[in-house]
PDB file of N, CA and C in Angstrom:
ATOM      1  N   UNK A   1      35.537   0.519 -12.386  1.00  0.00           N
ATOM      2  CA  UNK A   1      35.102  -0.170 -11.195  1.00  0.00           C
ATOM      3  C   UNK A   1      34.323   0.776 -10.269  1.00  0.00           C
ATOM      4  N   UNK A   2      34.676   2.098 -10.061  1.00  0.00           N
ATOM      5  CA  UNK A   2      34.054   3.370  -8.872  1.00  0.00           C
ATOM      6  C   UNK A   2      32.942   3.484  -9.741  1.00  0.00           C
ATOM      7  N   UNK A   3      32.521   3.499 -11.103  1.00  0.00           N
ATOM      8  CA  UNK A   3      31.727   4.047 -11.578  1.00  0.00           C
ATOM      9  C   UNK A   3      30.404   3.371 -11.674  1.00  0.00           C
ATOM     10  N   UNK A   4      31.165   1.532 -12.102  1.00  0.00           N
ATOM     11  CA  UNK A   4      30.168   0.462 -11.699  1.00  0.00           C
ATOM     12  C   UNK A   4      29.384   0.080 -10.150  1.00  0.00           C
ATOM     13  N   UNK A   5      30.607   0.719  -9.216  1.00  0.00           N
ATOM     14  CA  UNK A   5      29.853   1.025  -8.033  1.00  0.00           C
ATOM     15  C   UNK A   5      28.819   1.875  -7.341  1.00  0.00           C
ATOM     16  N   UNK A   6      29.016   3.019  -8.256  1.00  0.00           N
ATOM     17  CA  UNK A   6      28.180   4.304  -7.893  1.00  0.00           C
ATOM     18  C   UNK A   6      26.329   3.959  -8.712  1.00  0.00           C
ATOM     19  N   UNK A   7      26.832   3.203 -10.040  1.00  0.00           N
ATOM     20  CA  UNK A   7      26.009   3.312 -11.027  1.00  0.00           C
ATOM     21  C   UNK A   7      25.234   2.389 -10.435  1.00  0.00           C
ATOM     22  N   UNK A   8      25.220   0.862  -9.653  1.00  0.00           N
ATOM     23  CA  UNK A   8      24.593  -0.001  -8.625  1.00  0.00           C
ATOM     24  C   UNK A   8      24.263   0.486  -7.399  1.00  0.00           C
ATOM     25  N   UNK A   9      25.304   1.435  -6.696  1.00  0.00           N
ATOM     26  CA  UNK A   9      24.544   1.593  -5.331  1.00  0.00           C
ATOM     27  C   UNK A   9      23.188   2.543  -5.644  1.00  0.00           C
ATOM     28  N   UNK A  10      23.305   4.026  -6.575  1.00  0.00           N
ATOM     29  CA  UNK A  10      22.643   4.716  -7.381  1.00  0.00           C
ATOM     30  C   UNK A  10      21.052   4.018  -7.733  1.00  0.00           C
ATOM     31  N   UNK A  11      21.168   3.216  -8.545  1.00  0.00           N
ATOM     32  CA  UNK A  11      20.001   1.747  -8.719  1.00  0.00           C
ATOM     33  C   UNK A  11      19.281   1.532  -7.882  1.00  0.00           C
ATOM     34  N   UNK A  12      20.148   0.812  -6.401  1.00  0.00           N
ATOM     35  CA  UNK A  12      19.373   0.083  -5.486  1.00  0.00           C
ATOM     36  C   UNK A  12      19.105   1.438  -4.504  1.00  0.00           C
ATOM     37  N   UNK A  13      19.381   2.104  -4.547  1.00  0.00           N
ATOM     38  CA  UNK A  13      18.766   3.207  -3.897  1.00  0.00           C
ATOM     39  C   UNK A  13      17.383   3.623  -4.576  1.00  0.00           C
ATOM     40  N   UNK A  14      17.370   3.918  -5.699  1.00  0.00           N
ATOM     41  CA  UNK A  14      16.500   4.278  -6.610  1.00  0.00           C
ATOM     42  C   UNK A  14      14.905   3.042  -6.302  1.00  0.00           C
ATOM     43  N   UNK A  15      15.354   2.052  -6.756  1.00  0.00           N
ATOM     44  CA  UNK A  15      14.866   0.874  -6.496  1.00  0.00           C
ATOM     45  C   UNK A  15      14.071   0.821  -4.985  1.00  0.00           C
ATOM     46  N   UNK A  16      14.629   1.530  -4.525  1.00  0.00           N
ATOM     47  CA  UNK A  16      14.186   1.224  -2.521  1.00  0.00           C
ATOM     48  C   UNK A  16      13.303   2.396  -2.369  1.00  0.00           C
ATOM     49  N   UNK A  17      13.599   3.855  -2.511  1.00  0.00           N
ATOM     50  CA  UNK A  17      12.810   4.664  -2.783  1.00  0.00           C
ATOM     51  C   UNK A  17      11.318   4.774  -3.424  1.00  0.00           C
ATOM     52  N   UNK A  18      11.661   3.851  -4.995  1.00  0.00           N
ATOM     53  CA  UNK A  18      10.181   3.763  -5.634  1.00  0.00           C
ATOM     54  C   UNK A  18       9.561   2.759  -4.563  1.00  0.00           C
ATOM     55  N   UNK A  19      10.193   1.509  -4.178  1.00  0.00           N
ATOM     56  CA  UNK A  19       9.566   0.325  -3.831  1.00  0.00           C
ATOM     57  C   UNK A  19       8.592   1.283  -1.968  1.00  0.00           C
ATOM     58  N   UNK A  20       9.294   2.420  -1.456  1.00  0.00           N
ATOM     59  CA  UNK A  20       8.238   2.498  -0.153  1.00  0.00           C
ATOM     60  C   UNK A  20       7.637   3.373  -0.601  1.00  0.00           C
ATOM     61  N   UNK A  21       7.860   4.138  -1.579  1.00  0.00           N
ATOM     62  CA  UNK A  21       6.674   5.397  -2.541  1.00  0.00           C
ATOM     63  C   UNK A  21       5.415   4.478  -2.629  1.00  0.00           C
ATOM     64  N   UNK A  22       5.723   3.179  -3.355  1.00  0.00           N
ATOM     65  CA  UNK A  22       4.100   2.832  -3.940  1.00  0.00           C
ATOM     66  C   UNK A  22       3.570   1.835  -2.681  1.00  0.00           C
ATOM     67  N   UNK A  23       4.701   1.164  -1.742  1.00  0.00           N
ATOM     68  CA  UNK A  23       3.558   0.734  -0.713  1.00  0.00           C
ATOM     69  C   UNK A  23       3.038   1.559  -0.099  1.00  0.00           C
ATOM     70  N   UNK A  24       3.696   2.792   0.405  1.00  0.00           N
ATOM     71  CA  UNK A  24       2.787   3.624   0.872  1.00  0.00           C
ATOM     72  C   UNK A  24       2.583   2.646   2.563  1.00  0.00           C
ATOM     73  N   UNK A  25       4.175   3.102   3.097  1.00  0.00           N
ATOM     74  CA  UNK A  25       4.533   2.472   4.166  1.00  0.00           C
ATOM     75  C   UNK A  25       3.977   3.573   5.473  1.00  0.00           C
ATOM     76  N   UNK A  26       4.084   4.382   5.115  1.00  0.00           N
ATOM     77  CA  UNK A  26       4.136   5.463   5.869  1.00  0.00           C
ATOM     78  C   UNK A  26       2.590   5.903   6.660  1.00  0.00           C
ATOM     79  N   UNK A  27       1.788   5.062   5.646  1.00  0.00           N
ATOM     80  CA  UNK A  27      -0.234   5.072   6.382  1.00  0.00           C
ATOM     81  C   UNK A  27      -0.096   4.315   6.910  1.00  0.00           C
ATOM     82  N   UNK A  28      -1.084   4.436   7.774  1.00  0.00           N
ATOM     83  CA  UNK A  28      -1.616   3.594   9.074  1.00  0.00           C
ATOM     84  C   UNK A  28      -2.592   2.434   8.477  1.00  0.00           C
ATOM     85  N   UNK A  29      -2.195   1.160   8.995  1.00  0.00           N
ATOM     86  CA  UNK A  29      -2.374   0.041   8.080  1.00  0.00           C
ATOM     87  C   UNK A  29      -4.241  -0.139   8.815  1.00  0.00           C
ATOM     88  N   UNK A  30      -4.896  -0.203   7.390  1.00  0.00           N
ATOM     89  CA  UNK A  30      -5.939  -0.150   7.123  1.00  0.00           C
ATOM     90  C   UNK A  30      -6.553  -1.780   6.536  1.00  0.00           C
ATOM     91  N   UNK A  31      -7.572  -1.965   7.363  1.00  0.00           N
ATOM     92  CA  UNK A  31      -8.253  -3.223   6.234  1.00  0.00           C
ATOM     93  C   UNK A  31      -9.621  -3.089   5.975  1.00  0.00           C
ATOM     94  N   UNK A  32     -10.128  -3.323   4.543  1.00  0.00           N
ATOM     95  CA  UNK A  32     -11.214  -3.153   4.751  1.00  0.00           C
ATOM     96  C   UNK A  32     -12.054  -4.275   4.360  1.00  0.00           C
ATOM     97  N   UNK A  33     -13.599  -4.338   5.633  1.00  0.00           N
ATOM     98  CA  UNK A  33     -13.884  -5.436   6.099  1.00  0.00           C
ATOM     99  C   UNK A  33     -15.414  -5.331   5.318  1.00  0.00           C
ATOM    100  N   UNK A  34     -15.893  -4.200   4.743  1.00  0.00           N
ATOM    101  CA  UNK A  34     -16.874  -4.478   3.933  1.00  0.00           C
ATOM    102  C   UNK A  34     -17.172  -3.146   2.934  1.00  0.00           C
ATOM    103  N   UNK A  35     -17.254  -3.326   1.360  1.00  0.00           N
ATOM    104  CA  UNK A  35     -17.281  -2.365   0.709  1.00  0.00           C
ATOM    105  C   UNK A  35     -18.064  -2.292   0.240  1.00  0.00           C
ATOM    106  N   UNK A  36     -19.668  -2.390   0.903  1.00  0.00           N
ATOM    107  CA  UNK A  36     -20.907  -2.000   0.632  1.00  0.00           C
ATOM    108  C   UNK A  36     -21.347  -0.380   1.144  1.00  0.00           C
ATOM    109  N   UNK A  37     -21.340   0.392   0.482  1.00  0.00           N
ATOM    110  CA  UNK A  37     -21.370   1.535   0.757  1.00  0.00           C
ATOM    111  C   UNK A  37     -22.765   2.167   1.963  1.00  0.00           C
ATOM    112  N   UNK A  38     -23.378   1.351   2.055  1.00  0.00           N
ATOM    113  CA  UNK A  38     -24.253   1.339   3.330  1.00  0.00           C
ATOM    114  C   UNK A  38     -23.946   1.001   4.606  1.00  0.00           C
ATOM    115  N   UNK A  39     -22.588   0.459   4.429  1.00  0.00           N
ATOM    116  CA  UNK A  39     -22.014   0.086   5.638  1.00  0.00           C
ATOM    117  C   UNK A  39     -21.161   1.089   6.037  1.00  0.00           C
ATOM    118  N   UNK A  40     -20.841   2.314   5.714  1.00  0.00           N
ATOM    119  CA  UNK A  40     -20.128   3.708   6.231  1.00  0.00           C
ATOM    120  C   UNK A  40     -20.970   4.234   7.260  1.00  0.00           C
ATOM    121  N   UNK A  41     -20.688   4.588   8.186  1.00  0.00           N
ATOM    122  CA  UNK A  41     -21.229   4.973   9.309  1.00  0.00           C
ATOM    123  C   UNK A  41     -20.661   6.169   9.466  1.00  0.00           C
ATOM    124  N   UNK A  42     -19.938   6.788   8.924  1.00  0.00           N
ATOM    125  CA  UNK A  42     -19.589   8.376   8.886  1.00  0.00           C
ATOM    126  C   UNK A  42     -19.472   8.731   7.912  1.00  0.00           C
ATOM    127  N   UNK A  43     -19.882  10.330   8.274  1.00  0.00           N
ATOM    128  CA  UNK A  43     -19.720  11.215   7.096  1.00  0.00           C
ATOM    129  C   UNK A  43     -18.561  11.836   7.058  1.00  0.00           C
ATOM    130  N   UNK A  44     -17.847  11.772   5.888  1.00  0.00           N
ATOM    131  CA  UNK A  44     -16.531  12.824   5.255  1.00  0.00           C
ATOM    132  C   UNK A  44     -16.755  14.267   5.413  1.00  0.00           C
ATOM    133  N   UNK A  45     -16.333  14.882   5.634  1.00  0.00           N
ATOM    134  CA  UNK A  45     -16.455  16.560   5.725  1.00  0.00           C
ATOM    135  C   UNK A  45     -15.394  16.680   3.813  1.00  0.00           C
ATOM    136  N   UNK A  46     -15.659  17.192   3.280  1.00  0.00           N
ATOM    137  CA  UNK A  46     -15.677  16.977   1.990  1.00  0.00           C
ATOM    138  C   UNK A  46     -14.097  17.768   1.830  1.00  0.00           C
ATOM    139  N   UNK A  47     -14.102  19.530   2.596  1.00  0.00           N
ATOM    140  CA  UNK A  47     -13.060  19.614   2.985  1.00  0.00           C
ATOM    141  C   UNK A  47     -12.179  19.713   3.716  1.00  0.00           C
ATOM    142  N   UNK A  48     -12.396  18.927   4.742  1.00  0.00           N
ATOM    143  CA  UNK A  48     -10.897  18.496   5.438  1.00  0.00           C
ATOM    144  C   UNK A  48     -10.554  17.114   5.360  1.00  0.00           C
ATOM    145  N   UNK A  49     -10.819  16.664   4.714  1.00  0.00           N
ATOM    146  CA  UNK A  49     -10.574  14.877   4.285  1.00  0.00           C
ATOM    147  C   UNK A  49      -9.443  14.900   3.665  1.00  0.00           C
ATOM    148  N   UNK A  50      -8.271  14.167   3.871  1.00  0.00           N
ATOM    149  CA  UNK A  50      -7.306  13.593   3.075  1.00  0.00           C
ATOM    150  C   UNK A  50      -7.347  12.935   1.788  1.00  0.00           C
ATOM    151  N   UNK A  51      -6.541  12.786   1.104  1.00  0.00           N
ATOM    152  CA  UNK A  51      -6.928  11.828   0.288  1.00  0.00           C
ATOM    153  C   UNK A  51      -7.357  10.573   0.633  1.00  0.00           C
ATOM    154  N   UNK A  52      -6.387   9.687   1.238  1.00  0.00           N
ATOM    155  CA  UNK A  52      -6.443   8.512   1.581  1.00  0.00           C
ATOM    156  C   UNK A  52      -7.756   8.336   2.677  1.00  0.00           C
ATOM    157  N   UNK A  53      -8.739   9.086   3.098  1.00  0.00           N
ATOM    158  CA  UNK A  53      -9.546   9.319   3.118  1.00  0.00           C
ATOM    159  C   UNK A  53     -10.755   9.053   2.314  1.00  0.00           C
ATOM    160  N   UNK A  54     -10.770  10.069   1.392  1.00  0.00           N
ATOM    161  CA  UNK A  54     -11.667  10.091   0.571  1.00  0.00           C
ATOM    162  C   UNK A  54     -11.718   9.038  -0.505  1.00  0.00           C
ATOM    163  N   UNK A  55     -10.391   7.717  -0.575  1.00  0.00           N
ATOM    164  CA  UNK A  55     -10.439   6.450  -1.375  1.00  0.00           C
ATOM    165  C   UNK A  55     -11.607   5.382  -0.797  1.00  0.00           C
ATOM    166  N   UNK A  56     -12.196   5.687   0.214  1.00  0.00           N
ATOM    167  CA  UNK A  56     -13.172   4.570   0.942  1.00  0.00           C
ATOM    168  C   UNK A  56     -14.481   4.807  -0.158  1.00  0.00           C
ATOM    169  N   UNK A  57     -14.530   5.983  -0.235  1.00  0.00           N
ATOM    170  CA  UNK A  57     -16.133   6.096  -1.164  1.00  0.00           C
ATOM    171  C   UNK A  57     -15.754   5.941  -2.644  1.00  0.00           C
ATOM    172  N   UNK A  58     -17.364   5.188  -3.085  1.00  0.00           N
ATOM    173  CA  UNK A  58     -17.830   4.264  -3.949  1.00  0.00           C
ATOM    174  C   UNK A  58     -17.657   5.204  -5.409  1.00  0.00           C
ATOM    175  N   UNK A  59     -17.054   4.773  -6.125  1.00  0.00           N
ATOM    176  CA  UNK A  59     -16.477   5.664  -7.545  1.00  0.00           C
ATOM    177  C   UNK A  59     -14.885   6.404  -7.770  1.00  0.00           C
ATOM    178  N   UNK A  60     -14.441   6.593  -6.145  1.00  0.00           N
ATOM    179  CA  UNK A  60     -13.242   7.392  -5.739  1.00  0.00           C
ATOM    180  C   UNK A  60     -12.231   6.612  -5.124  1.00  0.00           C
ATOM    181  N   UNK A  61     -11.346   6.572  -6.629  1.00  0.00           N
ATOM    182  CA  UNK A  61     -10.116   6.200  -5.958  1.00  0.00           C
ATOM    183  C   UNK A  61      -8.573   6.786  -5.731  1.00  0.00           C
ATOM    184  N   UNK A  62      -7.621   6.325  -5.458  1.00  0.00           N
ATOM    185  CA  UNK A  62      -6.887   6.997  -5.291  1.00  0.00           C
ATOM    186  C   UNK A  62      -6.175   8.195  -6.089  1.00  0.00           C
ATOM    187  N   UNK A  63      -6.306   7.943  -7.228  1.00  0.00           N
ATOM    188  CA  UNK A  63      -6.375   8.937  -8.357  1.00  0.00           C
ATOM    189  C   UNK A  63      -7.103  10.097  -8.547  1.00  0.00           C
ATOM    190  N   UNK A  64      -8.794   9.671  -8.358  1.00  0.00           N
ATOM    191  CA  UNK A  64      -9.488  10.703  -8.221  1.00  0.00           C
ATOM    192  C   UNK A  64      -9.884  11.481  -6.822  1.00  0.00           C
ATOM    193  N   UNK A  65      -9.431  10.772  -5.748  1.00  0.00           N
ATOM    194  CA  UNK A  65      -8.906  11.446  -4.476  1.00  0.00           C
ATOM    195  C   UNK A  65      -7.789  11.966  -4.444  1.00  0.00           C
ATOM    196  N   UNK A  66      -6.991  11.638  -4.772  1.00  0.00           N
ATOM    197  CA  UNK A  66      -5.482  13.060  -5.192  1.00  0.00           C
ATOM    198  C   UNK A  66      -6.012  14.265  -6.096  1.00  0.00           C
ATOM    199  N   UNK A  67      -6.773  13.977  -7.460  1.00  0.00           N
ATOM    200  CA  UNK A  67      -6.996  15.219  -8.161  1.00  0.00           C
ATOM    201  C   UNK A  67      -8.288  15.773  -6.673  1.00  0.00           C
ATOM    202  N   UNK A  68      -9.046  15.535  -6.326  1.00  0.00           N
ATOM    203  CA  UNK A  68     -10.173  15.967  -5.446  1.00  0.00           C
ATOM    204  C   UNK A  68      -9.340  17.091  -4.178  1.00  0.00           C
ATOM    205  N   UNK A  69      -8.121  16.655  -3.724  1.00  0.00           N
ATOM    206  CA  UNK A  69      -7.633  17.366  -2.610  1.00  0.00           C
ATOM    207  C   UNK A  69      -7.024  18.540  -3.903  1.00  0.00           C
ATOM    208  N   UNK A  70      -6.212  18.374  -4.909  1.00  0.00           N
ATOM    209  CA  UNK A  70      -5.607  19.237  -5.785  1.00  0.00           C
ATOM    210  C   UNK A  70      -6.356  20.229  -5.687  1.00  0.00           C
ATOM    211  N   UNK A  71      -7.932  20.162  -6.496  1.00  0.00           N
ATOM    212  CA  UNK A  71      -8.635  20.832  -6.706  1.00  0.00           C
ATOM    213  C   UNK A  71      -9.504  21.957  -5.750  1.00  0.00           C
ATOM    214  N   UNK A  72      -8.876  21.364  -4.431  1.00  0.00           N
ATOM    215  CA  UNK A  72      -9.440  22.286  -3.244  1.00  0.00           C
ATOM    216  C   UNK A  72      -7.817  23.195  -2.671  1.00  0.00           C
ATOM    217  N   UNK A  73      -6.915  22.698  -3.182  1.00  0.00           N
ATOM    218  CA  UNK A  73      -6.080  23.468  -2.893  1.00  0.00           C
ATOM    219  C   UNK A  73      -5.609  24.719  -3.419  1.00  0.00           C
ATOM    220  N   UNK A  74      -6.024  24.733  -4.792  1.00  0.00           N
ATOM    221  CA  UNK A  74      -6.278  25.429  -5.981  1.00  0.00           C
ATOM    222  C   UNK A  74      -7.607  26.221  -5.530  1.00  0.00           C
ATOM    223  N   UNK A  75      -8.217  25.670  -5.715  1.00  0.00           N
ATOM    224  CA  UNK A  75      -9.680  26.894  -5.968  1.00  0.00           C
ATOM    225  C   UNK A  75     -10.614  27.063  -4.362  1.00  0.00           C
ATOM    226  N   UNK A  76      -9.931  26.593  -3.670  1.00  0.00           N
ATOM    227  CA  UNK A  76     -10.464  26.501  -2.223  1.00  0.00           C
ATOM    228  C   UNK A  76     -11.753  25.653  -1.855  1.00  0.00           C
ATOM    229  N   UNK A  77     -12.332  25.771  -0.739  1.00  0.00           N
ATOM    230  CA  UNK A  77     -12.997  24.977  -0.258  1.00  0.00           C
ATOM    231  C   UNK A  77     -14.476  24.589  -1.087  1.00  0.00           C
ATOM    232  N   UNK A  78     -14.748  23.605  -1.243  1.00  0.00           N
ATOM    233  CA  UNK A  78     -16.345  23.958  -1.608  1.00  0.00           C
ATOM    234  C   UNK A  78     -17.647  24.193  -1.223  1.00  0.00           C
ATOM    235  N   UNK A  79     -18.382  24.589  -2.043  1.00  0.00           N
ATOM    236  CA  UNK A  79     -18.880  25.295  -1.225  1.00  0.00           C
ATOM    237  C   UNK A  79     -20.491  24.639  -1.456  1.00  0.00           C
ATOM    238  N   UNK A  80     -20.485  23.790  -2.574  1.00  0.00           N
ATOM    239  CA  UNK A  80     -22.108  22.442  -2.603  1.00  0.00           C
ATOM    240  C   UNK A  80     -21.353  21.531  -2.914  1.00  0.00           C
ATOM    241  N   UNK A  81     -21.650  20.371  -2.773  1.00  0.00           N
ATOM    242  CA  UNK A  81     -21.669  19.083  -3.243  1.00  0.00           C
ATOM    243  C   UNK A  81     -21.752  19.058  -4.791  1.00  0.00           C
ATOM    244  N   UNK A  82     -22.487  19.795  -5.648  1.00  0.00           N
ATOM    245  CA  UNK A  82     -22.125  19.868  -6.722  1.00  0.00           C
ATOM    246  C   UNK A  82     -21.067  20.025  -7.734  1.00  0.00           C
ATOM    247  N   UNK A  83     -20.674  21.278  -7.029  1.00  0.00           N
ATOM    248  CA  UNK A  83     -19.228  21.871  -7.266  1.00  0.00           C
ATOM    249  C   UNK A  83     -17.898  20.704  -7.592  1.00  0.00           C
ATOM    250  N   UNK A  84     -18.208  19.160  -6.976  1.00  0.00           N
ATOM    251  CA  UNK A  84     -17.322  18.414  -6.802  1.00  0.00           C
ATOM    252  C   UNK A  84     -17.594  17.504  -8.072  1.00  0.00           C
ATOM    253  N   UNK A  85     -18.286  17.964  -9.153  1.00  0.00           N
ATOM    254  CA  UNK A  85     -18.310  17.917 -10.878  1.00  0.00           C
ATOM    255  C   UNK A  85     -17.639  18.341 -11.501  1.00  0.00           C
ATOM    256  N   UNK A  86     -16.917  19.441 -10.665  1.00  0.00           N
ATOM    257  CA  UNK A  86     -16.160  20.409 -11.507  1.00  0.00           C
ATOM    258  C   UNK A  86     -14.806  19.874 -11.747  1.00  0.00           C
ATOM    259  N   UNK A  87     -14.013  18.990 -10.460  1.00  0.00           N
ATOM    260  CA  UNK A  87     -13.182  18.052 -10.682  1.00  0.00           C
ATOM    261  C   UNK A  87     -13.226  17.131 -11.704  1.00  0.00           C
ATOM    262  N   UNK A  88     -12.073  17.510 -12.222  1.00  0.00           N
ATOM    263  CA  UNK A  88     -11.883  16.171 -13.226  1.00  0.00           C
ATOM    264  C   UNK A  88     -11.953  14.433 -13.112  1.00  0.00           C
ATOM    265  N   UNK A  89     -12.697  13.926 -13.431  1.00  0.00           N
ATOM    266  CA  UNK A  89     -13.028  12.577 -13.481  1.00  0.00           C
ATOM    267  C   UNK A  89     -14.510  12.326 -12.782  1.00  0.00           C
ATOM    268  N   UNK A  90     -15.119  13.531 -12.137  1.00  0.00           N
ATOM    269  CA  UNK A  90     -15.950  13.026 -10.946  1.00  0.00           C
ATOM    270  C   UNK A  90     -17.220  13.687 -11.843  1.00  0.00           C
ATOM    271  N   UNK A  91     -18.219  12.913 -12.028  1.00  0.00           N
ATOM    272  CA  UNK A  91     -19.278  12.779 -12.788  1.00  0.00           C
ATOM    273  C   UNK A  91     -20.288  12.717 -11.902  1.00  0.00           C
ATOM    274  N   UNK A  92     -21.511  13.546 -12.433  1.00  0.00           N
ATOM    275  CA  UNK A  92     -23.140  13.644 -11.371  1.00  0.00           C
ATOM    276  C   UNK A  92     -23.679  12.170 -11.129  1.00  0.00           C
ATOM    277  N   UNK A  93     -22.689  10.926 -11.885  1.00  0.00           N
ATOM    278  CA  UNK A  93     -23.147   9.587 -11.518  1.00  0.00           C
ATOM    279  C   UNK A  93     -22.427   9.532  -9.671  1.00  0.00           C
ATOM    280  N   UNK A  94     -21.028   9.783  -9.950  1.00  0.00           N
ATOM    281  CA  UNK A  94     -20.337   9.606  -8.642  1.00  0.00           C
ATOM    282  C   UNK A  94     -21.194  10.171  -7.691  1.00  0.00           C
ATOM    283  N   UNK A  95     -21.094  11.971  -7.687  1.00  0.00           N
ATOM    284  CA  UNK A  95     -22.270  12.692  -6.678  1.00  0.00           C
ATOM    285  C   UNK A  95     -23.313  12.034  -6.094  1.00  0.00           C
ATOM    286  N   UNK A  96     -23.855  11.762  -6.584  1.00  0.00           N
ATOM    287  CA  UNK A  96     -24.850  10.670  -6.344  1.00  0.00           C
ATOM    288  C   UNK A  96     -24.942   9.721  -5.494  1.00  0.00           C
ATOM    289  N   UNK A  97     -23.903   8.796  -5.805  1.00  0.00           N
ATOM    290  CA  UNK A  97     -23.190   7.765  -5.139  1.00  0.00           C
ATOM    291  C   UNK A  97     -22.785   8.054  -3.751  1.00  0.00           C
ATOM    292  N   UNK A  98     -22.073   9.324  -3.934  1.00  0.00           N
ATOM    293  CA  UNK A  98     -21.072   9.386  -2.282  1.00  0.00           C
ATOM    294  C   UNK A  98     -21.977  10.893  -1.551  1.00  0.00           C
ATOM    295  N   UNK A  99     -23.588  11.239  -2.568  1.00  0.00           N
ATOM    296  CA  UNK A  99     -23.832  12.234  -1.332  1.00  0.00           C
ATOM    297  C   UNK A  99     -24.579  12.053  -0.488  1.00  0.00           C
ATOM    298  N   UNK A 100     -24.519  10.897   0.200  1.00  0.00           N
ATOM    299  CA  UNK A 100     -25.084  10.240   1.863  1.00  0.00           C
ATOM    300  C   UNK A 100     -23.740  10.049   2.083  1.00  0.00           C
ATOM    301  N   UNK A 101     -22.624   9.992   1.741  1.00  0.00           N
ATOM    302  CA  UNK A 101     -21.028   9.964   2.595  1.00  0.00           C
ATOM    303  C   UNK A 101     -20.629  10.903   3.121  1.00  0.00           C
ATOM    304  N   UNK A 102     -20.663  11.940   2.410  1.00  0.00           N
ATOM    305  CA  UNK A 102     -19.649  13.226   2.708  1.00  0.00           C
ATOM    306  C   UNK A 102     -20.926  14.158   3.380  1.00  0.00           C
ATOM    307  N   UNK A 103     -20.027  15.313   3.819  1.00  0.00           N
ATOM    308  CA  UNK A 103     -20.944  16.477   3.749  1.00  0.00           C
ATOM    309  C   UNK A 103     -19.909  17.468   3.856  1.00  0.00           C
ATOM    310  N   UNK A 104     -20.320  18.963   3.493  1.00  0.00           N
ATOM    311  CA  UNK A 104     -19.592  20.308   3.497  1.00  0.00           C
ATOM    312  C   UNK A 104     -19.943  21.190   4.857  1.00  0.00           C
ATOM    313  N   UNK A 105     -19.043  21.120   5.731  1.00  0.00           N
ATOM    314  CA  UNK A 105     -18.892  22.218   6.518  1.00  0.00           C
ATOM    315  C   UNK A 105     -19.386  23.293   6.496  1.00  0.00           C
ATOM    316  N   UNK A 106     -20.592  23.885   7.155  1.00  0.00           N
ATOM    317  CA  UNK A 106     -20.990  25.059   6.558  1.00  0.00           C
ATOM    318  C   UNK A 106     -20.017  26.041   7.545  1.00  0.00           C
ATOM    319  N   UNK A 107     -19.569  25.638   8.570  1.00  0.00           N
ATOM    320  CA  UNK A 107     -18.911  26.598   9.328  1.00  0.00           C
ATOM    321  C   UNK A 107     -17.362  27.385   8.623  1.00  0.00           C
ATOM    322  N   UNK A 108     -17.037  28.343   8.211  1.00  0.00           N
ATOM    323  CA  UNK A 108     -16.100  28.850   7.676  1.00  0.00           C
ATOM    324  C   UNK A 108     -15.053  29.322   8.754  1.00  0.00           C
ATOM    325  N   UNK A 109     -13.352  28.917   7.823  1.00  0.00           N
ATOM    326  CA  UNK A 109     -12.781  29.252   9.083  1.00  0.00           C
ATOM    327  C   UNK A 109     -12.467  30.798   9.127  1.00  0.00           C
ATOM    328  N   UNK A 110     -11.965  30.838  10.401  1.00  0.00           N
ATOM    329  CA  UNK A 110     -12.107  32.221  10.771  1.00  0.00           C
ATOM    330  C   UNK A 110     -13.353  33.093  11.616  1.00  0.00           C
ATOM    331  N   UNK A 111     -14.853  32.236  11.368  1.00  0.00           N
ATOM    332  CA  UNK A 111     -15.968  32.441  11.915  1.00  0.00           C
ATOM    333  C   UNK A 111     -16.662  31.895  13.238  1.00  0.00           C
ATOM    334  N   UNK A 112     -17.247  32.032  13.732  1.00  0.00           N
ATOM    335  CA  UNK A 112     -17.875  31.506  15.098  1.00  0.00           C
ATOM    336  C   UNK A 112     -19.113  31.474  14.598  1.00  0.00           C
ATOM    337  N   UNK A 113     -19.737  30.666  13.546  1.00  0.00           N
ATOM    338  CA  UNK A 113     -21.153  30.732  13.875  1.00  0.00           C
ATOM    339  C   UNK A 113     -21.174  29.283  14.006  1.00  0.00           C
TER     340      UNK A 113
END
């Protein structure tokens, strides 16, 4: 009986955990009202963008915006727009696509220019 209890509360815990992991309760509730990529009116700074960020542009989704932040955490900032080929999944078709979205910071931190 303790064990059938532990082994259910165990479950619905489990169960409650995955269930606010994938809504993804915790972002600031977002709608989006047109996904014509001419309709972005700002540019991404390429690295300081979040993931959930970088899911608005056209080819990039949440998948390849998680590997995209990975890949800057790892090998640091970038440093062309090109460079963002080097990520896995993201192809000179995407580049293309999202380079009127983003842009790279030329200012480095630590510097005053």
């Amino acid at each position: 009986m303790v064990a059938t209890f532990f082994l259910v509360t165990s479950l619905l815990i489990g169960i409650g955990i995955k269930y606010s992991i994938d809504q993804h309760w915790w972002l600031p509730k977002t709608e989006v009202v047109d996904i014509d990529p001419e309709s972005i009116k700002l540019k991404i700074d390429l690295n300081r963008a979040e993931w959930y960020e970088l899911i608005i542009l056209p080819g990039i989704g949440e998948k390849r915006a998680k590997t995209i932040i990975e890949y800057r955490k790892e090998k640091g900032p970038f440093l062309t727009l090109e460079q963002l080929c080097e990520v896995d999944g993201v192809g000179v078709g995407t580049v293309k696509k999202i380079k009127e979205l983003v842009f790279i910071n030329e200012r480095r931190e630590g510097t005053n220019r």
